[in-house]
Protein backbone atom coordinates (compact mmCIF):
# COMPACT_ATOMS: atom_id res chain seq x y z
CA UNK A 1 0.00 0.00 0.00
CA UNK A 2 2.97 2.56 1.04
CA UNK A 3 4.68 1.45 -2.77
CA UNK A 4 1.32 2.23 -4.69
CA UNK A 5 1.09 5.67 -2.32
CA UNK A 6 4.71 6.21 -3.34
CA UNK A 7 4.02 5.97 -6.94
CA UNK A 8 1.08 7.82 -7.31
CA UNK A 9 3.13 11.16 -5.58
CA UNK A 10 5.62 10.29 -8.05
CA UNK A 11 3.28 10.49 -11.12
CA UNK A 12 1.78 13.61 -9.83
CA UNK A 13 5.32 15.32 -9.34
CA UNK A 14 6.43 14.10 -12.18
CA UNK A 15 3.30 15.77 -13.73
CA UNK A 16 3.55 18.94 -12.35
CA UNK A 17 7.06 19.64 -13.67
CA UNK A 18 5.77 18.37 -17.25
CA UNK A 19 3.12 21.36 -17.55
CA UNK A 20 5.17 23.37 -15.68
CA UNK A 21 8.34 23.06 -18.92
CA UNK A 22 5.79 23.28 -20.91
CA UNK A 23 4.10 26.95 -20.13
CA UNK A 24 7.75 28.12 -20.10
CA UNK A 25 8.04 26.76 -23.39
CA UNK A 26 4.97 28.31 -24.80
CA UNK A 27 6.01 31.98 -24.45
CA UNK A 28 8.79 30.95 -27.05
CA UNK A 29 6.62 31.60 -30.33
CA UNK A 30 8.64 30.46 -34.07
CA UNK A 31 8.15 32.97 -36.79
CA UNK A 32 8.50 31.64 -40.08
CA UNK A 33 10.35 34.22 -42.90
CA UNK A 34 8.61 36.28 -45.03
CA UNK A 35 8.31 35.01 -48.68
CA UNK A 36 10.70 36.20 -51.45
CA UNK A 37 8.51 39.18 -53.33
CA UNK A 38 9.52 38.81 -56.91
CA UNK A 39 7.23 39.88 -59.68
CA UNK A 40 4.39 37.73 -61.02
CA UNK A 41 5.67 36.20 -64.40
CA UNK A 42 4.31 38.00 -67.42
CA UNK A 43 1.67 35.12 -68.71
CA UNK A 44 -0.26 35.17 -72.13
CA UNK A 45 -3.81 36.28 -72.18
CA UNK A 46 -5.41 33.15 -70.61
CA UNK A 47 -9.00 34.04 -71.77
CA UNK A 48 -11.47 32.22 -73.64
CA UNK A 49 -12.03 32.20 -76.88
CA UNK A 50 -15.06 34.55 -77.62
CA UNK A 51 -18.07 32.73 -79.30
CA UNK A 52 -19.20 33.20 -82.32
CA UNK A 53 -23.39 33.49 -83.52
CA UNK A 54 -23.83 30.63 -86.03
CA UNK A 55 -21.16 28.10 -85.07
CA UNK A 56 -20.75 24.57 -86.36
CA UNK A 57 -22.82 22.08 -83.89
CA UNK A 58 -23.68 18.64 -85.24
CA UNK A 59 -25.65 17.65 -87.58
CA UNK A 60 -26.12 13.90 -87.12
CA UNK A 61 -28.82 12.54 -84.88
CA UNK A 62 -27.63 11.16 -81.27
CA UNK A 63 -26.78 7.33 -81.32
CA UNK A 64 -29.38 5.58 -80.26
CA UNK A 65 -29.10 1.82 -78.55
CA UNK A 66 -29.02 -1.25 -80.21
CA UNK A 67 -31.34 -3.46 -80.54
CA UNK A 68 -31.08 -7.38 -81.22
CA UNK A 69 -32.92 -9.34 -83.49
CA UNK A 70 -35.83 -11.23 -82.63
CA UNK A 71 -34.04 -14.29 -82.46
CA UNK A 72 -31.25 -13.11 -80.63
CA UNK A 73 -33.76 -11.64 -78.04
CA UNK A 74 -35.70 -15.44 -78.11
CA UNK A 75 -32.35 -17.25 -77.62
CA UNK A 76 -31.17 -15.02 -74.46
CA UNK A 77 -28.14 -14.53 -72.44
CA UNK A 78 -25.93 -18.11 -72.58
CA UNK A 79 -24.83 -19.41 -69.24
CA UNK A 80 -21.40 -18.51 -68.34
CA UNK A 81 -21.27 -22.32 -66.79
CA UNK A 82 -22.78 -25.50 -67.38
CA UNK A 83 -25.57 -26.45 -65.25
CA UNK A 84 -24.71 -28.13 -62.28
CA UNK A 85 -25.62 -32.09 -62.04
CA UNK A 86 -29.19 -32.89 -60.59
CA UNK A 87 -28.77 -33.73 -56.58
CA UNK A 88 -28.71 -37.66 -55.77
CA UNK A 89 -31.59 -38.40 -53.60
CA UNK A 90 -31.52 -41.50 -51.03
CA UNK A 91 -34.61 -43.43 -50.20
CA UNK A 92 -36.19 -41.96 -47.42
CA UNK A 93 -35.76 -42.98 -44.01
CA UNK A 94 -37.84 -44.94 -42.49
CA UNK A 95 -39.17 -44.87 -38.95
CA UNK A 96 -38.97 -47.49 -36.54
């Protein structure tokens, strides 16, 4: 009991001296340096084009989906896999 005591005024020292450092520390601010100032490089003119009235669009009509042939659409998606084999069945059991 007097070991545990011993430990826990320990911790609580040890503790105090921890936050203690630690406000010193705190007054002690970094400053990073200020950023070179050179001038902004001279770019082109980076504005869009200007639109024109009357412009080319698209003449064609928008794609539309396919669609199969009857006997494409009767036949349907083929399995990936054969069919698995029918279960065996037993005879049932019978009661005594």
């Amino acid at each position: 009991m007097l070991l545990a005591s011993a430990l826990i005024v320990a911790g609580v020292v040890l503790t105090g001296f921890s936050i203690v450092q630690i406000r010193a520390q705190s007054s002690q601010l970094a400053q990073a340096t200020q950023p070179l100032q050179s001038s902004p490089p001279t770019a082109p003119n980076n504005t869009p084009a200007e639109s024109k009235p009357g412009g080319e669009r698209p003449t064609t009509p928008a794609p539309e989906p396919a669609r199969p042939d009857a006997q494409a659409q009767k036949e349907g998606e083929k399995p990936a896999l054969p069919a698995a084999p029918a279960e065996k069945m037993a005879a049932p059991i019978q009661q005594k």
